[in-house]
PDB file of N, CA and C in Angstrom:
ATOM      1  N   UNK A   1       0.841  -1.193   0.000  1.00  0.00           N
ATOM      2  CA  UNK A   1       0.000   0.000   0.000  1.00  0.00           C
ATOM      3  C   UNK A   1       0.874   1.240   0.000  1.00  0.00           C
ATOM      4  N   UNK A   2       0.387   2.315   0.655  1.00  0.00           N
ATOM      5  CA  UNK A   2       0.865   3.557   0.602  1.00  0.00           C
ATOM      6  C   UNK A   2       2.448   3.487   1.056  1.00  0.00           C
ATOM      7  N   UNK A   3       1.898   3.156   2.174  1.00  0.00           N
ATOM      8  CA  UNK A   3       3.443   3.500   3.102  1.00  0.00           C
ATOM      9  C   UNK A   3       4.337   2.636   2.622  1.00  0.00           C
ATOM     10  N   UNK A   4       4.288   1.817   1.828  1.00  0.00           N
ATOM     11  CA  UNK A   4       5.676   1.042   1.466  1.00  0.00           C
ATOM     12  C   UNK A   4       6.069   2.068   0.073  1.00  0.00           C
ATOM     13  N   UNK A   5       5.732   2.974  -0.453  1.00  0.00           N
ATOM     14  CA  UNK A   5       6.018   3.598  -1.650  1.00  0.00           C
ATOM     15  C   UNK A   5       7.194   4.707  -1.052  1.00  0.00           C
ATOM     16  N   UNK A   6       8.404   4.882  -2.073  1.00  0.00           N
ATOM     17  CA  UNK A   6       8.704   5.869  -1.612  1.00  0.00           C
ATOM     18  C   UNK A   6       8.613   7.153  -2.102  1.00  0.00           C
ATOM     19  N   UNK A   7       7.267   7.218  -3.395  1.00  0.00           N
ATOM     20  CA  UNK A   7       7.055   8.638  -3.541  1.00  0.00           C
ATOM     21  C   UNK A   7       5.043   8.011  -3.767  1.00  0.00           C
ATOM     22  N   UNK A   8       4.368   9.092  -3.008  1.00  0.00           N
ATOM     23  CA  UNK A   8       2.987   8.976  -3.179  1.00  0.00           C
ATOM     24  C   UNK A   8       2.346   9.641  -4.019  1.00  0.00           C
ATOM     25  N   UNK A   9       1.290   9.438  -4.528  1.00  0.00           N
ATOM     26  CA  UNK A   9       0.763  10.247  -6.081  1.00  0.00           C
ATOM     27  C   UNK A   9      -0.279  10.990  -5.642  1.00  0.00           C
ATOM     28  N   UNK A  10      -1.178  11.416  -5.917  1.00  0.00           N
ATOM     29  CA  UNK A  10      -2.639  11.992  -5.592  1.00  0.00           C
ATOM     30  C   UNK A  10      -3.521  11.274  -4.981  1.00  0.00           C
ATOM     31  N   UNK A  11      -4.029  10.122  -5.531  1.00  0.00           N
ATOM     32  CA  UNK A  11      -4.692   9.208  -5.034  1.00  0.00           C
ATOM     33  C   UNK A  11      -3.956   8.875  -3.850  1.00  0.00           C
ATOM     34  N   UNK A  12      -2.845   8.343  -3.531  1.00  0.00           N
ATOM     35  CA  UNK A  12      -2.638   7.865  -2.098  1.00  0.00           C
ATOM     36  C   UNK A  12      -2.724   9.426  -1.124  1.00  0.00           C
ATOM     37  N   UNK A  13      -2.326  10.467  -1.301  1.00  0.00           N
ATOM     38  CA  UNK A  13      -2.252  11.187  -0.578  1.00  0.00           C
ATOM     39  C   UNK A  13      -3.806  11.318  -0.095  1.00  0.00           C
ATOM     40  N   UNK A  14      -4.902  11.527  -1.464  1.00  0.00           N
ATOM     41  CA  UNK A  14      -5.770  11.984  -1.081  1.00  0.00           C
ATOM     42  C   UNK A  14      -6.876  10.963  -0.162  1.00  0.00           C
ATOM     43  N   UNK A  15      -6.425   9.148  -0.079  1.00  0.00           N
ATOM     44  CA  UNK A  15      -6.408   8.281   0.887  1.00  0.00           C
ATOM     45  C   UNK A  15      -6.307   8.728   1.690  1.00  0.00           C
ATOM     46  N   UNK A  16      -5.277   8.973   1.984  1.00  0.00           N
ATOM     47  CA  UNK A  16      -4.234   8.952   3.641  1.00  0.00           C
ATOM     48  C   UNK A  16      -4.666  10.071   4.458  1.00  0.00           C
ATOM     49  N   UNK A  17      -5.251  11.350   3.862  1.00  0.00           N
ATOM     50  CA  UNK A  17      -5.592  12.487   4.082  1.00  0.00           C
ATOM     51  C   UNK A  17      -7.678  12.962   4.016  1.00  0.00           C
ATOM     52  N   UNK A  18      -7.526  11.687   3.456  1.00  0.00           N
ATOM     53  CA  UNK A  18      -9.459  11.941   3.236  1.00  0.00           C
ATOM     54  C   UNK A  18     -10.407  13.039   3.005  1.00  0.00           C
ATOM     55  N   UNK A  19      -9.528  13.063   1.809  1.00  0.00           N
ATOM     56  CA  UNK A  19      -9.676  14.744   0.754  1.00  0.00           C
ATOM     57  C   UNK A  19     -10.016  14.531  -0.682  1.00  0.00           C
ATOM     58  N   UNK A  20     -10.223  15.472  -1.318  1.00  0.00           N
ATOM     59  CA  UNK A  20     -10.345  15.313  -2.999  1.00  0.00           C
ATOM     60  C   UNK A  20      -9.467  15.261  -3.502  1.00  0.00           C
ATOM     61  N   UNK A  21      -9.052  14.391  -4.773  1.00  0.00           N
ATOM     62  CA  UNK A  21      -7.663  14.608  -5.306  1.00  0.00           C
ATOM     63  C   UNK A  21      -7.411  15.682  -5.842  1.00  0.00           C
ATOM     64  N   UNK A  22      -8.291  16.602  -5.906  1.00  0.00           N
ATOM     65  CA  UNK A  22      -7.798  18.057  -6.529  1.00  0.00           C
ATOM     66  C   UNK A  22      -7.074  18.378  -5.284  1.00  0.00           C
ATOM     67  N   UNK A  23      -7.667  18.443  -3.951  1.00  0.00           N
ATOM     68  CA  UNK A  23      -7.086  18.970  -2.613  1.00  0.00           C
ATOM     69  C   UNK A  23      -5.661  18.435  -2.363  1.00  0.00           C
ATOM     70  N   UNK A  24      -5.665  17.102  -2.909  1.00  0.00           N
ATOM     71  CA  UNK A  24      -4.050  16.685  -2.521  1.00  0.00           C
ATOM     72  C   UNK A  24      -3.405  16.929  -3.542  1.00  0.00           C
ATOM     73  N   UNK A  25      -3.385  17.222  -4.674  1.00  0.00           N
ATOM     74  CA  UNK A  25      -2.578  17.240  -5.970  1.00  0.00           C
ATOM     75  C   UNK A  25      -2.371  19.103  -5.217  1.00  0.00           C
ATOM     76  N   UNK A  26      -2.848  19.642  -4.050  1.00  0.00           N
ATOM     77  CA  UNK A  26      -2.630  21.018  -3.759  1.00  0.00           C
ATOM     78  C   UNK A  26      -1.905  20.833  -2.603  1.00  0.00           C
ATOM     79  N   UNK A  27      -1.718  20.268  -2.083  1.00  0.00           N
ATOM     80  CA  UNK A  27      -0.686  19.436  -0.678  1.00  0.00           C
ATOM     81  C   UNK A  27       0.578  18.669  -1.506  1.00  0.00           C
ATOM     82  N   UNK A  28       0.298  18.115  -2.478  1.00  0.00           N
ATOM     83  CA  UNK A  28       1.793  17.801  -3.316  1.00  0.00           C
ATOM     84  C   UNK A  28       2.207  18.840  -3.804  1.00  0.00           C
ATOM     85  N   UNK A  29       1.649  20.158  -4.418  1.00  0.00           N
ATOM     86  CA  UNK A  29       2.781  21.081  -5.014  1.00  0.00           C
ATOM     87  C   UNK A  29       3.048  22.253  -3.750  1.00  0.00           C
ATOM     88  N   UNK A  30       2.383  22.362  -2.417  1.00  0.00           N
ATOM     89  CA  UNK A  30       2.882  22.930  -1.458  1.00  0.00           C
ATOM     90  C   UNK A  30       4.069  21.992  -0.672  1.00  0.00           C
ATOM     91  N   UNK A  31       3.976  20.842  -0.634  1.00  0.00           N
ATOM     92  CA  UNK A  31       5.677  19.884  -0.254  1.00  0.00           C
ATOM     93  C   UNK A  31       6.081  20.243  -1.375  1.00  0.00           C
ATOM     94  N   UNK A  32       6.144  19.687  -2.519  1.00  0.00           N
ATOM     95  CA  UNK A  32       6.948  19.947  -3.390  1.00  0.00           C
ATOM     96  C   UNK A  32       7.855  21.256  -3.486  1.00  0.00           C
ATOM     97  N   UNK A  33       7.319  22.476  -3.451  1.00  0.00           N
ATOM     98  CA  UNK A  33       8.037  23.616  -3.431  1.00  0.00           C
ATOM     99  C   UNK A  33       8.650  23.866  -2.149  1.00  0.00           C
ATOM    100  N   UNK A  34       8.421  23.229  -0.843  1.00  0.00           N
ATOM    101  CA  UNK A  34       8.849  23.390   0.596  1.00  0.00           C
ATOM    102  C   UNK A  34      10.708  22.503  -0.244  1.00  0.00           C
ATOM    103  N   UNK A  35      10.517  21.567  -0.969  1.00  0.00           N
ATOM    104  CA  UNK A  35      11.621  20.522  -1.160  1.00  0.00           C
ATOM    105  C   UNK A  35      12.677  21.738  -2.012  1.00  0.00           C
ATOM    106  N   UNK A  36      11.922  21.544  -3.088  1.00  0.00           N
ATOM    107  CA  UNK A  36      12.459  22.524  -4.175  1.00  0.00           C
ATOM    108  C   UNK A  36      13.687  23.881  -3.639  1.00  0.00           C
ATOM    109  N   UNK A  37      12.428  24.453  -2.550  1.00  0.00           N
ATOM    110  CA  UNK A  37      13.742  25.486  -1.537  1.00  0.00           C
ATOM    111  C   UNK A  37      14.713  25.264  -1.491  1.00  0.00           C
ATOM    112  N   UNK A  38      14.435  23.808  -0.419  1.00  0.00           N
ATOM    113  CA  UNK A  38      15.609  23.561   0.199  1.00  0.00           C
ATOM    114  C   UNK A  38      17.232  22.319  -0.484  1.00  0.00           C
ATOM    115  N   UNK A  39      16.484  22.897  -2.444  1.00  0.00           N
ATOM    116  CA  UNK A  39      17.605  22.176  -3.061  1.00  0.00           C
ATOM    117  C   UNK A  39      17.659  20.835  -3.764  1.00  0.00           C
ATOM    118  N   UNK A  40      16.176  20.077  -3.303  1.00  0.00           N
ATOM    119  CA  UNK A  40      15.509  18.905  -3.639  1.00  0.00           C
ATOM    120  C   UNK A  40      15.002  18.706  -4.950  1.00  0.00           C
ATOM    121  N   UNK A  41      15.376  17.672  -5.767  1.00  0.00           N
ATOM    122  CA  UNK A  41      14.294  17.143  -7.092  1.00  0.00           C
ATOM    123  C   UNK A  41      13.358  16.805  -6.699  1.00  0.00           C
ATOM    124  N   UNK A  42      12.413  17.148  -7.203  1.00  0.00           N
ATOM    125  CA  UNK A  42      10.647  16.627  -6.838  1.00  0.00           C
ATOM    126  C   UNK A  42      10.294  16.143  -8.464  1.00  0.00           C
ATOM    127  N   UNK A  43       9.495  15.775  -8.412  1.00  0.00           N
ATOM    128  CA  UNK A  43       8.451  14.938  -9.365  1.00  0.00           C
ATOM    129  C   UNK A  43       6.792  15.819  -9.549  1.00  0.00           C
ATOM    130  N   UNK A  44       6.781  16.020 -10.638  1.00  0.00           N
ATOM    131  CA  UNK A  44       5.111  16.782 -10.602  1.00  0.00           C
ATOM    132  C   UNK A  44       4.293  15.185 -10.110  1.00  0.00           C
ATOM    133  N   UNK A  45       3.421  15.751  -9.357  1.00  0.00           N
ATOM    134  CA  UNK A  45       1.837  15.023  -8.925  1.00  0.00           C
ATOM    135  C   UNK A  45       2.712  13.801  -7.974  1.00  0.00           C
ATOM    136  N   UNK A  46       3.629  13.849  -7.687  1.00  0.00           N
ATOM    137  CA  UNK A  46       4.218  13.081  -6.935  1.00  0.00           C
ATOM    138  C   UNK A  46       4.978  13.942  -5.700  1.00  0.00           C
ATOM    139  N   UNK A  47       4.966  13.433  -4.238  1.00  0.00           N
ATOM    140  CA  UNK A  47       5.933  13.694  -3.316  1.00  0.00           C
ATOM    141  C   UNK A  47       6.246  12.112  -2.405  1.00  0.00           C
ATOM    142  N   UNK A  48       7.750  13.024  -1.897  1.00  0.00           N
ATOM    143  CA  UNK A  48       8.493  12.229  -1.548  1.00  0.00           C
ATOM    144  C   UNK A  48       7.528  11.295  -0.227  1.00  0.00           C
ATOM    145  N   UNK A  49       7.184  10.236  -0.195  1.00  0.00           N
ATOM    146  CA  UNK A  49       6.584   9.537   0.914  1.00  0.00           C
ATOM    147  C   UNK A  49       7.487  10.253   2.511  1.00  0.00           C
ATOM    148  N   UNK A  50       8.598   9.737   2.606  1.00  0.00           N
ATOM    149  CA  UNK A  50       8.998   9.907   4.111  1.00  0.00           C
ATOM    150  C   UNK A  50       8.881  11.446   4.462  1.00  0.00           C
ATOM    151  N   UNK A  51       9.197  12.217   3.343  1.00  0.00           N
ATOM    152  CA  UNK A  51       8.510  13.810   3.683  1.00  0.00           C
ATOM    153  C   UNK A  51       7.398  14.321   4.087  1.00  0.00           C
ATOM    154  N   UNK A  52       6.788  13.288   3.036  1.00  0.00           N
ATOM    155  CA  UNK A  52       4.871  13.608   3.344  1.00  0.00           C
ATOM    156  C   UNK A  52       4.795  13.131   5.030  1.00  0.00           C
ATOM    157  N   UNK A  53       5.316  12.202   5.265  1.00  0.00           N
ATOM    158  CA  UNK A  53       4.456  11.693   6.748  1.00  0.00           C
ATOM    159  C   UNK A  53       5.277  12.729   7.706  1.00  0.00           C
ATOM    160  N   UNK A  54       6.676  12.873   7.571  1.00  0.00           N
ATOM    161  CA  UNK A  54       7.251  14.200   8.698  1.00  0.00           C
ATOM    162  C   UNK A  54       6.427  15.226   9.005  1.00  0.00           C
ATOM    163  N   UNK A  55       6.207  16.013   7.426  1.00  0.00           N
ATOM    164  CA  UNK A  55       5.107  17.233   7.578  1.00  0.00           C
ATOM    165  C   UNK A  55       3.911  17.003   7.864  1.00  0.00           C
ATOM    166  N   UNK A  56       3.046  16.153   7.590  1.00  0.00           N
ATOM    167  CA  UNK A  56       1.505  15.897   7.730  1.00  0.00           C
ATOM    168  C   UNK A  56       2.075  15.159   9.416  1.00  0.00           C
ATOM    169  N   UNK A  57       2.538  14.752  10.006  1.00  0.00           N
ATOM    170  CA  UNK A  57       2.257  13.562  10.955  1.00  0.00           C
ATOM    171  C   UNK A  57       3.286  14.179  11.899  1.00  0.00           C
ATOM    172  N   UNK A  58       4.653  15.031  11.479  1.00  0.00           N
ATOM    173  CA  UNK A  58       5.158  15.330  12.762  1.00  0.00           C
ATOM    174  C   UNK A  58       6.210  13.823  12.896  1.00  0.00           C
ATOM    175  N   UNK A  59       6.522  13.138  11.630  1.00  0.00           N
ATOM    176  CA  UNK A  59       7.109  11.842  11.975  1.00  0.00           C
ATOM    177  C   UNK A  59       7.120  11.074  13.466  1.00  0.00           C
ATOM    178  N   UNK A  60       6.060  11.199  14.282  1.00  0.00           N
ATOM    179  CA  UNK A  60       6.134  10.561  14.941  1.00  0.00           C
ATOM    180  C   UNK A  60       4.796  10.301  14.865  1.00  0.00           C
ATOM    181  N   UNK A  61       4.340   9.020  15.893  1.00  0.00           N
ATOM    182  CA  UNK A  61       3.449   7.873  16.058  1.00  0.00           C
ATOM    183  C   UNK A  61       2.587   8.283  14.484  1.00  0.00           C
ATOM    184  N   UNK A  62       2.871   8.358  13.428  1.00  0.00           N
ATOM    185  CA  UNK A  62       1.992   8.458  11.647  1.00  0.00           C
ATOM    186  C   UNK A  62       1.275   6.809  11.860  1.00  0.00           C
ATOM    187  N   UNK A  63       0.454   6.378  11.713  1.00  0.00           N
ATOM    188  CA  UNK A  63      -0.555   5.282  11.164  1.00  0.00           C
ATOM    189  C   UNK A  63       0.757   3.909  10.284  1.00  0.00           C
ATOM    190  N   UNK A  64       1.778   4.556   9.362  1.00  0.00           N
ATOM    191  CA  UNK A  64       3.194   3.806   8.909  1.00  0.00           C
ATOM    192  C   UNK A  64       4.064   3.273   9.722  1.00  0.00           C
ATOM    193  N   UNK A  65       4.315   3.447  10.184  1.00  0.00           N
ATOM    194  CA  UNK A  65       4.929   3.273  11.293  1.00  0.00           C
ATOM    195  C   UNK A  65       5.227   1.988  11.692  1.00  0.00           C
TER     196      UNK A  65
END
């Protein structure tokens, strides 16, 4: 499933998050450009999995785990 991926697409985000995929394809290009800053390749409609759960979850106790 999700958490074994190491980059998530729209559909899993918008799973994991229980949103519209328009809403998460808007949560992937706000990580995405947080990455981009700080020097990172990103992927359109894709973000990095272990990023997504730090920022959304605070990497600690995330549902992955």
């Amino acid at each position: 499933m999700a958490e074994e991926k190491k980059f998530l697409s729209a559909a899993d985000v918008a799973e994991i998050m229980e949103c519209s995929k328009s809403k998460s394809y808007g949560i992937i290009r706000q990580l995405n450009a947080e990455l981009l800053e700080n020097g990172f390749v990103v992927m359109a409609g894709k973000v990095n999995a272990k990023y997504f759960y730090k920022r959304i979850y605070d990497g600690e106790g995330a549902a992955h785990e």
